[in-house]
Protein backbone atom coordinates (compact mmCIF):
# COMPACT_ATOMS: atom_id res chain seq x y z
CA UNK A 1 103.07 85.28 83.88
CA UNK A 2 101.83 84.43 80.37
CA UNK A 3 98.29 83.73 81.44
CA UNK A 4 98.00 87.72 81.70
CA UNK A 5 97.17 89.77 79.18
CA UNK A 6 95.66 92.96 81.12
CA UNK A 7 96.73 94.65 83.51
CA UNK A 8 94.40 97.41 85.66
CA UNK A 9 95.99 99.32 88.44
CA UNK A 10 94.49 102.35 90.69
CA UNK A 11 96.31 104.70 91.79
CA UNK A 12 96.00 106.35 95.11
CA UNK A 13 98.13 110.19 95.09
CA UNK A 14 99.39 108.65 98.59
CA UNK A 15 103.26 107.95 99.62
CA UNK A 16 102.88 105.32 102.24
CA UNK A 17 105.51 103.23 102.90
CA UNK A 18 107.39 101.20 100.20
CA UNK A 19 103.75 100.02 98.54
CA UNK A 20 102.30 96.76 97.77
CA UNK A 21 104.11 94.95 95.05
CA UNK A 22 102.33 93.88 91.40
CA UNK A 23 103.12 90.51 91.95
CA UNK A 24 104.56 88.28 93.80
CA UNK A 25 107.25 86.81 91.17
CA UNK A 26 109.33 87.76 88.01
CA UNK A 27 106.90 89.92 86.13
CA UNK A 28 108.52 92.09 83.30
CA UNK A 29 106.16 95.37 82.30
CA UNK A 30 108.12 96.20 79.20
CA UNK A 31 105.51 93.78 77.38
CA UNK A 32 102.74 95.66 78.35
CA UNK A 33 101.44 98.95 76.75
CA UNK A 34 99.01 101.72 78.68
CA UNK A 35 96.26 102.27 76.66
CA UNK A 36 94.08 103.81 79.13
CA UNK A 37 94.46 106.25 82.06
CA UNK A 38 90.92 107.58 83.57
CA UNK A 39 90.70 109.67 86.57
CA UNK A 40 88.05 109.51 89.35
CA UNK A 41 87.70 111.19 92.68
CA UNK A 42 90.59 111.65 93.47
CA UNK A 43 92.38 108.24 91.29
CA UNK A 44 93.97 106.98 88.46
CA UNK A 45 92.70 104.12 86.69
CA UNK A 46 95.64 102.72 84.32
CA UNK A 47 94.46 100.21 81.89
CA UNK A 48 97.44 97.96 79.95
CA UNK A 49 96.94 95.50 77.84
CA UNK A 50 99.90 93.04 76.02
């Protein structure tokens, strides 16, 4: 997915199941970097960017 070039993702303290899956085809992380993580009631709010 070229036509991305952030990437924010909550994240719930939760173990439910196997999760939702990022996306639906091929998507390779190693070419994004995390340059934010924020935490609010109770979440994490990840912030990656290419």
């Amino acid at each position: 997915m070229p036509e991305v070039d952030e990437l924010m993702v909550k994240v719930n303290p939760i173990l439910a199941g196997s999760g939702i899956p990022l996306a639906d085809r091929s998507f390779d992380l190693q070419h994004f970097a995390l340059v934010d993580a924020t935490p609010s009631a109770g979440v994490v709010m990840l912030r990656y960017t290419r």
